[in-house]
C-alpha atoms as a PDB file:
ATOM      1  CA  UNK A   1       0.000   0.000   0.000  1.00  0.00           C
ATOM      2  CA  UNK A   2       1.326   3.361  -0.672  1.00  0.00           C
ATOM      3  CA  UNK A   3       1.020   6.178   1.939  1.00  0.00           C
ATOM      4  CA  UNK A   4      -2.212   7.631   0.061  1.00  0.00           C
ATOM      5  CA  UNK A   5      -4.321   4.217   0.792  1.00  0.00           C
ATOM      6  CA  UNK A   6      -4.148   4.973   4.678  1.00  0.00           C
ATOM      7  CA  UNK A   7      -5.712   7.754   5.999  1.00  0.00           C
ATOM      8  CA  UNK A   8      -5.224   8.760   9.809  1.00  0.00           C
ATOM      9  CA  UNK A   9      -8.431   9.400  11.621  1.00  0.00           C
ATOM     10  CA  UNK A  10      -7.236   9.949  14.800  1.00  0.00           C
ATOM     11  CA  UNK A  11      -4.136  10.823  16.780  1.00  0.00           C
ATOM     12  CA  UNK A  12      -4.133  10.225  20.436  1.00  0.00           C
ATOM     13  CA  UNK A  13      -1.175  11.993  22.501  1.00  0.00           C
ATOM     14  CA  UNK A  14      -0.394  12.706  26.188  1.00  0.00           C
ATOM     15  CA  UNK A  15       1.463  15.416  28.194  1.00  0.00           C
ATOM     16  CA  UNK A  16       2.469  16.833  31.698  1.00  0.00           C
ATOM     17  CA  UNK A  17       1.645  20.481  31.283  1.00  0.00           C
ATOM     18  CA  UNK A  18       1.962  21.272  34.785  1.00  0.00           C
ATOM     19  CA  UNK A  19       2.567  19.489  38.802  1.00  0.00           C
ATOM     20  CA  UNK A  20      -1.224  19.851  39.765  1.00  0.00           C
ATOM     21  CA  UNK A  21      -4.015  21.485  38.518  1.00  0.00           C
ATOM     22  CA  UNK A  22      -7.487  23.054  39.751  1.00  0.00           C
ATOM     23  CA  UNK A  23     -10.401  20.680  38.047  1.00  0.00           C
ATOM     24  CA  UNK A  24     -13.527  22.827  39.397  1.00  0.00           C
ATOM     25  CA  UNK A  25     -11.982  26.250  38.958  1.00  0.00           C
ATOM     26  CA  UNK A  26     -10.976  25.636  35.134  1.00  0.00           C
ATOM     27  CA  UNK A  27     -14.338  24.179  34.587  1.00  0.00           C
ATOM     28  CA  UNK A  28     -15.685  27.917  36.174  1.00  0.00           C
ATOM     29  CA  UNK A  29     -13.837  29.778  33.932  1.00  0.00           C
ATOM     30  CA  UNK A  30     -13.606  27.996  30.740  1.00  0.00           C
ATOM     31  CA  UNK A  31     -16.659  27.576  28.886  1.00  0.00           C
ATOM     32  CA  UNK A  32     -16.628  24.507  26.883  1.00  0.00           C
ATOM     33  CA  UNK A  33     -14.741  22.618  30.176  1.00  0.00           C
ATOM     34  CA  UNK A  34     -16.850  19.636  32.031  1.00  0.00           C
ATOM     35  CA  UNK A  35     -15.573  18.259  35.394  1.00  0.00           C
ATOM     36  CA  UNK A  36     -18.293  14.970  36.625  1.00  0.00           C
ATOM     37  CA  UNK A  37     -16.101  14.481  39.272  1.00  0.00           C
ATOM     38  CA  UNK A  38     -18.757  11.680  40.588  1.00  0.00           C
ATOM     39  CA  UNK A  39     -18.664  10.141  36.824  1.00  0.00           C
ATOM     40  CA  UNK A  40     -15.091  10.534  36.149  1.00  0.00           C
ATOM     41  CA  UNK A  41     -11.825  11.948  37.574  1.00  0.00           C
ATOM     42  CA  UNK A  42     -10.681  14.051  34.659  1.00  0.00           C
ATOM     43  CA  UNK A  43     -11.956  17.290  33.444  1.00  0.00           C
ATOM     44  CA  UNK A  44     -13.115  17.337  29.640  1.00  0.00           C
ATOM     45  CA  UNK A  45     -12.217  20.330  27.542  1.00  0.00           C
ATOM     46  CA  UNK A  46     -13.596  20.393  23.755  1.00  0.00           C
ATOM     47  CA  UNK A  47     -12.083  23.013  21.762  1.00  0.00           C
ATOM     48  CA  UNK A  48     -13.912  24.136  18.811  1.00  0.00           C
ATOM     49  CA  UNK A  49     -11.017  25.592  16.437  1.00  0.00           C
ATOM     50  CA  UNK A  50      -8.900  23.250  15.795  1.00  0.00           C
ATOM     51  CA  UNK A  51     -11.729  20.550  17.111  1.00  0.00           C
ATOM     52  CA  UNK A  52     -10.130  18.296  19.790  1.00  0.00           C
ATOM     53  CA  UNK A  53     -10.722  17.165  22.815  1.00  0.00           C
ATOM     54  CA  UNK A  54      -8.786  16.816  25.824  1.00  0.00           C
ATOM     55  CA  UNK A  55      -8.796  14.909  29.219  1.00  0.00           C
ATOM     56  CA  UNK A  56      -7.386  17.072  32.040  1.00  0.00           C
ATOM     57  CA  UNK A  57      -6.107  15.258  35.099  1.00  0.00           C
ATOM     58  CA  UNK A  58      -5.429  16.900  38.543  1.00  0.00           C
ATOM     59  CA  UNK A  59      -1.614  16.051  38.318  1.00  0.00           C
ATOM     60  CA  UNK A  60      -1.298  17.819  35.067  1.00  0.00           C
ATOM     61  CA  UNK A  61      -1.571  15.348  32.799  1.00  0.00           C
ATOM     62  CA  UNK A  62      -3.619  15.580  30.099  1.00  0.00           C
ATOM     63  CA  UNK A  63      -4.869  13.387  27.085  1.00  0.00           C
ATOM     64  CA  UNK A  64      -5.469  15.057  23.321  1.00  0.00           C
ATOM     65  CA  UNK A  65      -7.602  13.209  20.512  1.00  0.00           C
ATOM     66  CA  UNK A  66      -9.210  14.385  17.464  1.00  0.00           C
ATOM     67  CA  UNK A  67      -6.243  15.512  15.670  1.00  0.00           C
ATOM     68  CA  UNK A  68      -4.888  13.774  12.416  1.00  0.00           C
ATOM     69  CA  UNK A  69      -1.122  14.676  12.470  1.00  0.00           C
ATOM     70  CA  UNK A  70       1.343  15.198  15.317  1.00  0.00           C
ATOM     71  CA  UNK A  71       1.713  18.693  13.932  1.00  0.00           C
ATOM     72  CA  UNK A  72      -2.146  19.196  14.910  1.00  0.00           C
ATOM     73  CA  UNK A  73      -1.629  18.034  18.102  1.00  0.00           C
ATOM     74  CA  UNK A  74       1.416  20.388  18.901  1.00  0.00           C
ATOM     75  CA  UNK A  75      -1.165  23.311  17.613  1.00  0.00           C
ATOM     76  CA  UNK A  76      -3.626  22.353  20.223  1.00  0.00           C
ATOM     77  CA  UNK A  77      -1.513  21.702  22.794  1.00  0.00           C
ATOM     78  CA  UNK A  78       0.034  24.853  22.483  1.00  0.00           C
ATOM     79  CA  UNK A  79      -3.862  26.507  22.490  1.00  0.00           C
ATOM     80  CA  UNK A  80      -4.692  24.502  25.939  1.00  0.00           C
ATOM     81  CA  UNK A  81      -1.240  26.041  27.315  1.00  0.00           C
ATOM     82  CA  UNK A  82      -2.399  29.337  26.291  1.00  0.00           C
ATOM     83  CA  UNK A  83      -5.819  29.197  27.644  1.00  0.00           C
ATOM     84  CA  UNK A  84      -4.734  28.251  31.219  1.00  0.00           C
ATOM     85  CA  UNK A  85      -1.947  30.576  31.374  1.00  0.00           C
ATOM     86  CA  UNK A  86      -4.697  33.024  30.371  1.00  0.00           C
ATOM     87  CA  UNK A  87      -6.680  31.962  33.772  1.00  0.00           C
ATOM     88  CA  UNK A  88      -3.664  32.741  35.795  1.00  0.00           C
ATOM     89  CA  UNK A  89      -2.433  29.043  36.092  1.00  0.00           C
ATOM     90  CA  UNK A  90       1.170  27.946  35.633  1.00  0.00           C
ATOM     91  CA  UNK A  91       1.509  25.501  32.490  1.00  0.00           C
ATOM     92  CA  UNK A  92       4.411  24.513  30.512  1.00  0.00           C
ATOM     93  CA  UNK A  93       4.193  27.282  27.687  1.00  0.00           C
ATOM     94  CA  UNK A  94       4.683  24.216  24.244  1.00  0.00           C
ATOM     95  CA  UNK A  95       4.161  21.068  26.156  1.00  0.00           C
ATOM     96  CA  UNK A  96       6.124  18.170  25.617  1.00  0.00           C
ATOM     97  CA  UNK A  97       3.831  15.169  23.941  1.00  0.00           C
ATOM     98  CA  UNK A  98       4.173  11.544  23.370  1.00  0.00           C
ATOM     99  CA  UNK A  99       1.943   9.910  20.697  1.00  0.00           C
ATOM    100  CA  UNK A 100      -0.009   6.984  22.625  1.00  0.00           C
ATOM    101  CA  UNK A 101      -1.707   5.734  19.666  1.00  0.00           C
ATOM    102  CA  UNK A 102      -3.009   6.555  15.808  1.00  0.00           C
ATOM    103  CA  UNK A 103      -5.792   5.432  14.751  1.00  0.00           C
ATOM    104  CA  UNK A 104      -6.334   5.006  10.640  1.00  0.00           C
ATOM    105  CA  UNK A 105      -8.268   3.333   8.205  1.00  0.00           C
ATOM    106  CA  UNK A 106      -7.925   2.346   4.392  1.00  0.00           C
ATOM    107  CA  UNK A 107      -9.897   0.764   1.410  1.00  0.00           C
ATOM    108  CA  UNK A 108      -8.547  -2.714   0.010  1.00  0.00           C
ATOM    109  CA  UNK A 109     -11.170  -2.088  -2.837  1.00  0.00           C
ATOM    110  CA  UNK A 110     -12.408  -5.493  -2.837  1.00  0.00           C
ATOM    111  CA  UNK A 111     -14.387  -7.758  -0.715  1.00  0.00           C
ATOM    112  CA  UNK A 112     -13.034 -10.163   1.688  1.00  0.00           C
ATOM    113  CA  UNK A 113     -13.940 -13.613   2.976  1.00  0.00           C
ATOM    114  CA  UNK A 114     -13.206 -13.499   6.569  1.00  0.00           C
ATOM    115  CA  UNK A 115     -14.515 -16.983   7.250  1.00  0.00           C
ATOM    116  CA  UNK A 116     -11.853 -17.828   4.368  1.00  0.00           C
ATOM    117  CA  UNK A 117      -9.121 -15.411   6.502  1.00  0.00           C
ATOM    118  CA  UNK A 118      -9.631 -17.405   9.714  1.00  0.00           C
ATOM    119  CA  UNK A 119      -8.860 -20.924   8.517  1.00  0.00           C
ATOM    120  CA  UNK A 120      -6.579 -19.395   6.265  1.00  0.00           C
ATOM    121  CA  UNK A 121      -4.471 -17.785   9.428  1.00  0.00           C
ATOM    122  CA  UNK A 122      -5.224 -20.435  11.785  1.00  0.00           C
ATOM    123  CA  UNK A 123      -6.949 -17.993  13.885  1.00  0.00           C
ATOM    124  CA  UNK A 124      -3.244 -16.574  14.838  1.00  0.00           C
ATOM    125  CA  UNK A 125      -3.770 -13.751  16.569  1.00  0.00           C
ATOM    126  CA  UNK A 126      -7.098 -13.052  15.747  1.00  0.00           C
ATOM    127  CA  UNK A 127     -10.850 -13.000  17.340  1.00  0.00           C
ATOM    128  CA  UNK A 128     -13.895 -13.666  15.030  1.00  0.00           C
ATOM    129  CA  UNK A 129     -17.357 -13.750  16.332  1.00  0.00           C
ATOM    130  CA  UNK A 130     -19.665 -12.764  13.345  1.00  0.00           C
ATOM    131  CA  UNK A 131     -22.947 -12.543  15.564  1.00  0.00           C
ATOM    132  CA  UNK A 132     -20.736 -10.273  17.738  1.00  0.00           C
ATOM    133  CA  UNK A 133     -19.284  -7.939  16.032  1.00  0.00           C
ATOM    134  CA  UNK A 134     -18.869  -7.906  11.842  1.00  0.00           C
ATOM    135  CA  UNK A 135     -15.860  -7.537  11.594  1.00  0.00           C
ATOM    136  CA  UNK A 136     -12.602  -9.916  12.282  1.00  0.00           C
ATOM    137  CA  UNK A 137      -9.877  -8.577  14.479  1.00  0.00           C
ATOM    138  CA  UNK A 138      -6.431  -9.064  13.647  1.00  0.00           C
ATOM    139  CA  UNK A 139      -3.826  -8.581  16.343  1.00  0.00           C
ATOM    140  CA  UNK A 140      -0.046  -7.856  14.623  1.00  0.00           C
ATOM    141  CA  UNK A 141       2.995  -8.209  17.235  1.00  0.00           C
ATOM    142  CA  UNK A 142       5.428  -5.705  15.200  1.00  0.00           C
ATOM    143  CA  UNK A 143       4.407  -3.347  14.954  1.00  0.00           C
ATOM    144  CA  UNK A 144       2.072  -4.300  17.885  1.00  0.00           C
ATOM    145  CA  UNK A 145      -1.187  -2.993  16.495  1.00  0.00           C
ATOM    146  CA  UNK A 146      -4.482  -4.582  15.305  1.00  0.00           C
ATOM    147  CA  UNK A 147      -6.685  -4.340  12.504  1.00  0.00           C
ATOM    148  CA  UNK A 148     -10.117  -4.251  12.028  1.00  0.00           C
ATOM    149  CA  UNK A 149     -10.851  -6.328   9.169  1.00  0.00           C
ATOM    150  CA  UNK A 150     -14.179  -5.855   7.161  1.00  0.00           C
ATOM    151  CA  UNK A 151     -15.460  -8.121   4.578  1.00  0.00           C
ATOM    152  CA  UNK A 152     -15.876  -4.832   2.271  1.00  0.00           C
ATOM    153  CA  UNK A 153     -12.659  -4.495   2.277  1.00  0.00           C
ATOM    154  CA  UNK A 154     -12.294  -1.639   4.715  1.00  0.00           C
ATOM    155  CA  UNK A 155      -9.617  -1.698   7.366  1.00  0.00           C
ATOM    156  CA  UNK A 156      -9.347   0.558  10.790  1.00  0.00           C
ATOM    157  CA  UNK A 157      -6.351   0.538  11.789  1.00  0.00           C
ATOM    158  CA  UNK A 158      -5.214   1.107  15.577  1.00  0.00           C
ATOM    159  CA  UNK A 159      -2.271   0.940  18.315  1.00  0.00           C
ATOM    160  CA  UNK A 160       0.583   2.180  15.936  1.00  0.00           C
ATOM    161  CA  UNK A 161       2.341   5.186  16.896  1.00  0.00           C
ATOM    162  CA  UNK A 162       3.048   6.276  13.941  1.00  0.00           C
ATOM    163  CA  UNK A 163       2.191   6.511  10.037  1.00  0.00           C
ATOM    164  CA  UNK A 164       4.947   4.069   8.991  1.00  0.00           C
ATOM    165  CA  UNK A 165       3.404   1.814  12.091  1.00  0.00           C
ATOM    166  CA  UNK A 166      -0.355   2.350  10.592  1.00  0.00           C
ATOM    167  CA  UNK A 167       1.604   0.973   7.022  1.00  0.00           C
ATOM    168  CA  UNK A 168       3.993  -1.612   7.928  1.00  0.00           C
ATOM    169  CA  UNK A 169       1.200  -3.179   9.783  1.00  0.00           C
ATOM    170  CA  UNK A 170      -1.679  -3.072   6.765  1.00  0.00           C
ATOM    171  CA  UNK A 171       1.411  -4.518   4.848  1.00  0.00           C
ATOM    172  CA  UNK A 172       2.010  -7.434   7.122  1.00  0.00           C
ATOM    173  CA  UNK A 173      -1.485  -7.873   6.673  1.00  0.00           C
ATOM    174  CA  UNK A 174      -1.555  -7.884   2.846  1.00  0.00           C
ATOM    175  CA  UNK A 175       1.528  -9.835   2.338  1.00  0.00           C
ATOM    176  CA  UNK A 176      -0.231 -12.673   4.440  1.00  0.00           C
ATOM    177  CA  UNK A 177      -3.398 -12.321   2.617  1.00  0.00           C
ATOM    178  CA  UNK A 178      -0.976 -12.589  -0.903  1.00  0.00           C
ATOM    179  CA  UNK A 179       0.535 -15.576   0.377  1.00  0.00           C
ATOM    180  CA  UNK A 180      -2.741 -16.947   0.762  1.00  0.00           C
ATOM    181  CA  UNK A 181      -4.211 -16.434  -2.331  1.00  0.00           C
ATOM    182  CA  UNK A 182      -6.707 -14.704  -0.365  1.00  0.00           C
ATOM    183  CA  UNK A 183      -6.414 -11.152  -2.329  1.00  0.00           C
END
């Protein structure tokens, strides 16, 4: 597959922007900020430009999703810095970030037999239940990542950290299926 048959839905990335932080008084002052404390222990801040979301821990951790590139993520990381810093509170001014997971997806154009798939892989590292869930899932050990396998022929992609992950991992996938004779 070249790069232009995977396309990155999601990038999920976490940071320490700061040693503690005030849940309920963010929630007061920024609008789009939601603190359930009884439902959940983080605070949830959506941002509408770029759209993200985050998940804002009291030790200053905080989780990012809803951007596609780890250039999108540095953009709203940097806006989350900036709008506490604008409430007064001490944050790291361009957080350092760690991607914890991309999620993708891609289009193998032509259906699939996943019954045929299962005996064909010998169930190796995979989990099939059809009255479940439609689609097969295929766990890959490097890079460690799994695939959701459609019989349309559409993939989702998830657990690589990177791009090349997200593609070395459909590859495995394909060169299996090749071997196979099952593409």
């Amino acid at each position: 597959m070249t790069k232009t048959d995977i396309k990155v839905e999601n990038v999920v990335a976490n940071a320490r922007i700061a040693d503690n932080l005030d849940l309920e008084y963010i929630e007061s002052k920024l609008e789009d900020a939601v603190f359930t404390k009884k439902k959940f222990p983080g605070l949830v801040y959506r941002t509408k430009e770029p759209k993200s979301a985050f998940l804002i821990f009291r030790s200053g951790k905080v989780v990012c999703t809803g951007s596609k590139t780890a250039e999108g993520v540095r953009v709203v990381m940097d806006k989350l810095a900036a709008d506490l810093r604008s409430l007064g509170i001490d944050v790291v001014e361009h957080p350092d970030f760690k991607v914890q997971n991309i999620v993708a997806s891609a289009n193998l154009g032509k259906e699939l037999n996943l019954g045929a798939i299962v005996v064909g892989l010998k169930l190796e590292g995979m989990e099939y239940e059809p009255e479940v869930f439609p689609g097969l899932v295929y766990r890959i050990a490097e890079p460690k990542s799994a695939i959701l396998i459609f019989s349309s022929g559409r993939l989702v992609i998830t657990g690589g950290k990177t791009v090349e992950d997200c593609e070395n991992s459909v590859n495995t996938l394909l060169t299996k299926l090749k071997d196979l004779e099952l593409l």
